[in-house]
Protein backbone atom coordinates (compact mmCIF):
# COMPACT_ATOMS: atom_id res chain seq x y z
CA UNK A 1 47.29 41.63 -10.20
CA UNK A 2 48.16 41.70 -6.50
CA UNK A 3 45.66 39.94 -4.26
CA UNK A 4 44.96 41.04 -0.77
CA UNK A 5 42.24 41.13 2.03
CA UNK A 6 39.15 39.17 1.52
CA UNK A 7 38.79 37.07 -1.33
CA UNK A 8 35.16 36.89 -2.85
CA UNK A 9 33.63 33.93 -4.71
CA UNK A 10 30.21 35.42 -6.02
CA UNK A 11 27.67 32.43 -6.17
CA UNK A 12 25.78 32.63 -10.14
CA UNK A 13 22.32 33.53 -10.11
CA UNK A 14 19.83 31.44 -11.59
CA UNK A 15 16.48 33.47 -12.66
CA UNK A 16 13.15 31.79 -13.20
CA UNK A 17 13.74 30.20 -16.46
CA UNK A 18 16.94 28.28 -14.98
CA UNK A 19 19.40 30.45 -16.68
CA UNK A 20 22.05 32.68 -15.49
CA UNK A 21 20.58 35.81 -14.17
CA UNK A 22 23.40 37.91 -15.77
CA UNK A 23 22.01 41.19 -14.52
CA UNK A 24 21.55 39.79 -11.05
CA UNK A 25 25.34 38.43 -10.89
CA UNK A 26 26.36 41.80 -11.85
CA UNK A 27 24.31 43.74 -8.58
CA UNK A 28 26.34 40.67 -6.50
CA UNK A 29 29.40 41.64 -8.06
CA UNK A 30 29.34 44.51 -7.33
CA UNK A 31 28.19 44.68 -3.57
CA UNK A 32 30.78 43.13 -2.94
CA UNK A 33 33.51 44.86 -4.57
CA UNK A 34 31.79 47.63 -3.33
CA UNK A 35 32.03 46.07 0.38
CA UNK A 36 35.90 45.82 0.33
CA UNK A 37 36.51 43.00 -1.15
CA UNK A 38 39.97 42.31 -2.41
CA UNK A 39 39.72 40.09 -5.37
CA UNK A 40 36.37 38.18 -7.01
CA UNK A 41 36.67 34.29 -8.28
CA UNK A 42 33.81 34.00 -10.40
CA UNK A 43 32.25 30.81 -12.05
CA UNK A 44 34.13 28.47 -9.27
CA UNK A 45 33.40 26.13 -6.47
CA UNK A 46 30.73 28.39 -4.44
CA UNK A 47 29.60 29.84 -8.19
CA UNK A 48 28.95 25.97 -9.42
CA UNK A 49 31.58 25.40 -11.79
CA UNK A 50 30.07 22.33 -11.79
CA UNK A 51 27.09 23.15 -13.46
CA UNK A 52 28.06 25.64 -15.87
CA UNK A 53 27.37 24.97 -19.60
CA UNK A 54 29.73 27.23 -22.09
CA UNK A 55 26.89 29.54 -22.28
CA UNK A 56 26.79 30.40 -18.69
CA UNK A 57 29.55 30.68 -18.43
CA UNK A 58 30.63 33.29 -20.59
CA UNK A 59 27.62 34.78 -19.23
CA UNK A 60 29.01 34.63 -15.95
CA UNK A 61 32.76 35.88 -16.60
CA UNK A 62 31.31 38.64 -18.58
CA UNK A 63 28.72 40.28 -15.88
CA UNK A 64 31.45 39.95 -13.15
CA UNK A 65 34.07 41.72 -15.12
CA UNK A 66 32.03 44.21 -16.25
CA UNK A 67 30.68 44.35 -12.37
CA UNK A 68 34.10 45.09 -10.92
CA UNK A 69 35.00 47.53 -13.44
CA UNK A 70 38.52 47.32 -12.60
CA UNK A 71 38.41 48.02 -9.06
CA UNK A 72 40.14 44.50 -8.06
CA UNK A 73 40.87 41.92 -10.07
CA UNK A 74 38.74 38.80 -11.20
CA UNK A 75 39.62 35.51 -11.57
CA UNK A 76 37.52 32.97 -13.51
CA UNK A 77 37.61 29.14 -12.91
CA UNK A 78 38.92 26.73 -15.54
CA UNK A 79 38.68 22.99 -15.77
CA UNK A 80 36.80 19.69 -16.83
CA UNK A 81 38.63 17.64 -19.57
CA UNK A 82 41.78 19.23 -21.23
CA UNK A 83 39.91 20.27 -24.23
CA UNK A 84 36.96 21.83 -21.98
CA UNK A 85 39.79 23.96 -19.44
CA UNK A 86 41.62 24.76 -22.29
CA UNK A 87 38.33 26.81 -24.33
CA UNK A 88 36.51 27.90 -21.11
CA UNK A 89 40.65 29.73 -20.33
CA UNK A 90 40.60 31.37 -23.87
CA UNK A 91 36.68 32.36 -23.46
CA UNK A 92 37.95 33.86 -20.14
CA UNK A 93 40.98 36.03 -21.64
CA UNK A 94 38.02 37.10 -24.16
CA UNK A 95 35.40 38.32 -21.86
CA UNK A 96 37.84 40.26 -20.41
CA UNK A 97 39.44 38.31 -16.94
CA UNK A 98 42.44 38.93 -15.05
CA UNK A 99 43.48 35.23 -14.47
CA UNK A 100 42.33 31.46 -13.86
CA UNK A 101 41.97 29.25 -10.71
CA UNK A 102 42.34 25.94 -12.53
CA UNK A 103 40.30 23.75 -10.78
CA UNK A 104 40.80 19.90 -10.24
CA UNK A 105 40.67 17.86 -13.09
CA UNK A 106 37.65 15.85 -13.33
CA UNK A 107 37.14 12.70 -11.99
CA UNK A 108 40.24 11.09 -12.89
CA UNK A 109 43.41 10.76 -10.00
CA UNK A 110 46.98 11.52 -11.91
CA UNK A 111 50.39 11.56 -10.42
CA UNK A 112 51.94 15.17 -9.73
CA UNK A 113 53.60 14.77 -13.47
CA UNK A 114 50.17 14.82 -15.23
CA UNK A 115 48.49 17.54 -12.67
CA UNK A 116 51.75 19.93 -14.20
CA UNK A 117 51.16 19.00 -17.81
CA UNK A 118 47.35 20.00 -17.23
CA UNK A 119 48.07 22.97 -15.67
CA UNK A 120 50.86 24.28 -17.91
CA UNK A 121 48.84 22.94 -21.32
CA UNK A 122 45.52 25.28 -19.64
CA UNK A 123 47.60 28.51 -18.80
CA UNK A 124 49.26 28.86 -22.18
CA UNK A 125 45.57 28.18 -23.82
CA UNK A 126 44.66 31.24 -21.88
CA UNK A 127 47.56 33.27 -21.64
CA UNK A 128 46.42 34.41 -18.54
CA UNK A 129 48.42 34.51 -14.75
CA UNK A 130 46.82 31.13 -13.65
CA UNK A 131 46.39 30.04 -9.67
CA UNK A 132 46.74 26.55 -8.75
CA UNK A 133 44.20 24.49 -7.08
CA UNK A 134 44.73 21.84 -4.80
CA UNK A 135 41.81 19.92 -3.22
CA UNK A 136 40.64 16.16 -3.47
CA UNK A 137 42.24 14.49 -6.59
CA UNK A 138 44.75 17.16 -7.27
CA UNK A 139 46.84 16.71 -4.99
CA UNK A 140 50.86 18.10 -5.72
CA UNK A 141 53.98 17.57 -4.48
CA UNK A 142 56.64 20.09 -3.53
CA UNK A 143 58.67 19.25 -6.76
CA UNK A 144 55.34 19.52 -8.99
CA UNK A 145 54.61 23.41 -7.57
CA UNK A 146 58.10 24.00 -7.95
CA UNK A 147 58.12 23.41 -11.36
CA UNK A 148 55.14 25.35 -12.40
CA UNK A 149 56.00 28.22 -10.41
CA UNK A 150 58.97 28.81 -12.84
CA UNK A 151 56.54 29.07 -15.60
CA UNK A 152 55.38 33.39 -15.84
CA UNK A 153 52.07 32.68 -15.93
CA UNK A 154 51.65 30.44 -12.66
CA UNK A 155 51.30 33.12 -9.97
CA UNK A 156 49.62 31.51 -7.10
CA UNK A 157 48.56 28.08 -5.00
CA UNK A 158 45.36 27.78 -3.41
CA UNK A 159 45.09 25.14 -0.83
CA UNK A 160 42.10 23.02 -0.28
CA UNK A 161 43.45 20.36 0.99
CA UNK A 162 44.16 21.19 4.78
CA UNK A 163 47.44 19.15 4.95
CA UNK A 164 49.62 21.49 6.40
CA UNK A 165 52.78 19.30 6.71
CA UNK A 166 52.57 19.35 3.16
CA UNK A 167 51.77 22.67 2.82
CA UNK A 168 55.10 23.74 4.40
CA UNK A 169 56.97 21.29 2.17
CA UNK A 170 55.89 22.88 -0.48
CA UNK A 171 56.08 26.44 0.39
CA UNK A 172 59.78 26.15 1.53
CA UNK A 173 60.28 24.47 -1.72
CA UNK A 174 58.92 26.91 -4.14
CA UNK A 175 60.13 29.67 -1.76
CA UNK A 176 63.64 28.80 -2.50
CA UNK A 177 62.98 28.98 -6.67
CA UNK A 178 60.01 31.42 -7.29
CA UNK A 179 61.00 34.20 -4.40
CA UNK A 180 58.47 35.62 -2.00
CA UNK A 181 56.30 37.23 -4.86
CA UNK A 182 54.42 33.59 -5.43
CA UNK A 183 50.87 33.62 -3.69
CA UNK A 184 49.57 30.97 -1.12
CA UNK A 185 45.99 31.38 -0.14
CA UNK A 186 44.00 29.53 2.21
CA UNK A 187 41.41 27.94 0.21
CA UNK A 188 39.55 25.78 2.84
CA UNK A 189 35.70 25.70 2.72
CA UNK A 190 34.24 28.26 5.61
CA UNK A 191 38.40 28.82 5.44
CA UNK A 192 37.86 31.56 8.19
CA UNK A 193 37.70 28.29 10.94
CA UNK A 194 41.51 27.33 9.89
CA UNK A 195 42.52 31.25 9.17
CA UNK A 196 44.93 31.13 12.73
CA UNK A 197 46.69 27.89 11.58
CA UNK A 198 47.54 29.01 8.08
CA UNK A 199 48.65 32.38 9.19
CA UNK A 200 51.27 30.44 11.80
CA UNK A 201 52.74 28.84 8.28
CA UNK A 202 52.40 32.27 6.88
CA UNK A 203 49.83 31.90 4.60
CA UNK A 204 47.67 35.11 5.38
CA UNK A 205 45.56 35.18 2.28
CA UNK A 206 42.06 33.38 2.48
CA UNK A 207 39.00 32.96 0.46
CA UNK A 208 35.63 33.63 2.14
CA UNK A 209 32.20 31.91 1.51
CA UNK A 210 30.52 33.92 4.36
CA UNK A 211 31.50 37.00 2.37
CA UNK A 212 28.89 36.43 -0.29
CA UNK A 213 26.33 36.62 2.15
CA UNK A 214 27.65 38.37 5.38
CA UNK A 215 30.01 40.73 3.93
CA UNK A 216 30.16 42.73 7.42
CA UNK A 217 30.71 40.26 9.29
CA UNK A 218 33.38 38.43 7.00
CA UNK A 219 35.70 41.98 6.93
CA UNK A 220 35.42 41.94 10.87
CA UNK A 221 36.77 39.12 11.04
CA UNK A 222 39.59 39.80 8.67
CA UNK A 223 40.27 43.54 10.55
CA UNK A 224 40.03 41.28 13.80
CA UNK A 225 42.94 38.49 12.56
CA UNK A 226 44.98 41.20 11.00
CA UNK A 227 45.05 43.63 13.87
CA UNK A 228 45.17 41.00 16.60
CA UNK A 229 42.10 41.50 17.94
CA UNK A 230 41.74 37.86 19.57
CA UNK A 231 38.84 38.91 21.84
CA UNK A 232 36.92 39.36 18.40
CA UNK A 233 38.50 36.90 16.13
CA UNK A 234 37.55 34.02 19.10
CA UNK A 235 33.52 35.56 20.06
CA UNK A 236 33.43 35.22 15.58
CA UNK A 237 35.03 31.80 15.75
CA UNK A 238 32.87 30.59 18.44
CA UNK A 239 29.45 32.24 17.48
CA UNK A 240 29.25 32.85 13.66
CA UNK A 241 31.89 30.32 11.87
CA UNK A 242 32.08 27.36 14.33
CA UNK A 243 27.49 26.86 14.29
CA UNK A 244 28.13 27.92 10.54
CA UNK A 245 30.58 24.87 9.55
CA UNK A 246 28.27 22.60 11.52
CA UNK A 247 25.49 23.50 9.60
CA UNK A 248 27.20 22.83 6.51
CA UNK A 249 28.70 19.59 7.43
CA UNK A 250 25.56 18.27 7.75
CA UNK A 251 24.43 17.41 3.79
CA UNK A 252 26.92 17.40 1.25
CA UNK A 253 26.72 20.33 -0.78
CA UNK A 254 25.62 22.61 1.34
CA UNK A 255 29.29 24.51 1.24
CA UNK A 256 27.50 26.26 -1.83
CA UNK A 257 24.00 25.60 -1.11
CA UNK A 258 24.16 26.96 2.21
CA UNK A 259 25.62 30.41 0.92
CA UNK A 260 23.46 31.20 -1.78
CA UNK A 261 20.67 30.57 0.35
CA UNK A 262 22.52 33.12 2.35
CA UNK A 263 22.12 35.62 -0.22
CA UNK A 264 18.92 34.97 -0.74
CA UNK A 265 18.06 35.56 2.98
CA UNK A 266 20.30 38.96 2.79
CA UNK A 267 17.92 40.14 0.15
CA UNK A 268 19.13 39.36 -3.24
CA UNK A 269 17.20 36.67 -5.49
CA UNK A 270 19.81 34.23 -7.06
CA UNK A 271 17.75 30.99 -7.18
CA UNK A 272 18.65 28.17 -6.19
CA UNK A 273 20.87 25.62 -6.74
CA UNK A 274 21.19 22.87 -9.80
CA UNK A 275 21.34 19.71 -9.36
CA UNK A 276 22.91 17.43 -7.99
CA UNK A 277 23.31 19.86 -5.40
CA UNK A 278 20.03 20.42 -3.67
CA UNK A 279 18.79 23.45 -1.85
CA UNK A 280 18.66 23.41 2.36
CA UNK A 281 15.72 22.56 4.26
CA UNK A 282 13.58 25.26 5.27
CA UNK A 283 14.90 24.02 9.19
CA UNK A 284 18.20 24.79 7.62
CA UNK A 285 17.39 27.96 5.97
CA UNK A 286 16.10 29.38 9.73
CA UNK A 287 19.10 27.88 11.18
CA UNK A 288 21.18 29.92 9.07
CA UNK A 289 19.14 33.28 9.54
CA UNK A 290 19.72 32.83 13.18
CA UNK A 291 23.63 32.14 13.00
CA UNK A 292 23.66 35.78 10.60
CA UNK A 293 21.83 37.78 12.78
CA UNK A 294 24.59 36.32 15.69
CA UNK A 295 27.30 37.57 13.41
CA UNK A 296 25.45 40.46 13.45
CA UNK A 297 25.36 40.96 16.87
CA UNK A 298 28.85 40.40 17.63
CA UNK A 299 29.94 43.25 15.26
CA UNK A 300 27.20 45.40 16.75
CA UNK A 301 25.68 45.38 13.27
């Protein structure tokens, strides 16, 4: 169950008849296990969670788990209303996955006391090792991660909130209960921009959206932070990730949008996105081909 390196979030296919494109998942799965990639969360934020009936996604979980074979393990998201999280987490441990992310409960802003009940009431649904999300309106304290880190199957906190001050809080707290094997990842979107200022709390483990699409140039990176390459890790910063999170920032969405038309332009056909995201302009689209091919280029690709 250990997690390390790059952590890939496959986007879900959609073939012509608007359903998930099982087969096509599986060839993306596997490309990028395949690639290096250290761990695969399927059917979450950059695989449209958000869109997923309960047909897709047990579709999804099972073409990625039978895609990795093994190799690393796969995490599947869970969330929605309580009764929702809790059946898509046992439909998970049936189709075969290694653990949840629990994503953020929908709509609805709770106090850290409710966030633990909904997180502890979904992991023993599933039985699974469960990772925490934070990000918008689930938001915990120290005391709150503390707590759930006790429980067995709460291994992990991804953060995707970008409030570091709390961050540390909370690390130093949970630290001092759950010992050093608890996980923190850097869940950021485009996370790679903010990689330097999570690893200076410690947190070197980071999810990649640019690996889905640009798997080269998302493992030089990580071989550049890791080895202390800064020459490389800035010329990446400041001529694939930096024109890449502009790009995004400019329609909401496009954090997913923008990187399965990535895959698209790398040669696989996943469709596009369902509403109410909405797929880049074709401006966008070349935009994008011409910050890959500068990824490219730095690596010497």
């Amino acid at each position: 169950m250990r997690l390390e390196g790059v952590l890939f979030f496959p986007v879900t296919p959609f073939g012509p008849d608007g359903e998930v494109a099982g087969e096509t998942l599986g060839r993306h799965v596997d490309a990028g296990v395949t690639a290096g990639a250290g761990g695969v969360f399927t059917a979450c934020g950059t695989g449209e969670f958000n869109a997923l009936g309960p047909g897709d996604y047990t579709t999804t979980v099972r073409a990625s788990v039978a895609a990795a074979g093994g190799r690393v393990p796969v995490f599947a998201g869970a969330g929605g209303t309580l009764p929702e999280a809790r059946t898509l987490a046992r439909t998970a441990a049936a189709e075969g996955a290694d653990g949840l992310l629990i994503m953020p409960p929908y709509l609805v802003s709770a106090p850290p006391e409710g966030l633990v009940d909904y997180v502890r009431d979904v992991a023993l649904a599933g039985g699974l090792p469960v990772i925490i999300y934070q990000r918008n309106n689930a938001r915990f304290s120290p005391a709150a991660v503390a707590e759930l880190a006790r429980m067995p199957e709460v291994i992990g906190f991804k953060d995707g909130l970008g409030d570091l001050d709390l961050l540390q809080r909370i690390m130093l707290t949970v630290r001092e209960s759950a010992g050093p094997d608890f996980t923190f990842f850097n869940g950021l979107p485009t996370a790679e921009l903010t990689v330097p200022a999570y690893r200076g709390l410690g947190v070197n483990l980071y999810s990649s959206a640019a690996f889905a699409f640009a798997p080269e140039v998302a493992l030089a990176f990580y071989r550049a932070i890791t080895s202390g390459d800064e020459e490389l890790t800035r010329r990446l910063l400041t001529g694939f990730y930096k024109p890449l999170v502009e790009l995004r920032d400019q329609v909401p969405g496009y954090a997913v949008s923008l990187v399965k038309a990535g895959v698209r332009l790398r040669g696989l056909d996943v469709g596009g996105v369902r509403p109410p995201l909405v797929d880049p302009a074709p401006e966008h689209v070349a935009e994008l081909e011409k910050i890959i091919a500068a990824g490219m280029e730095i690596i010497g690709a």
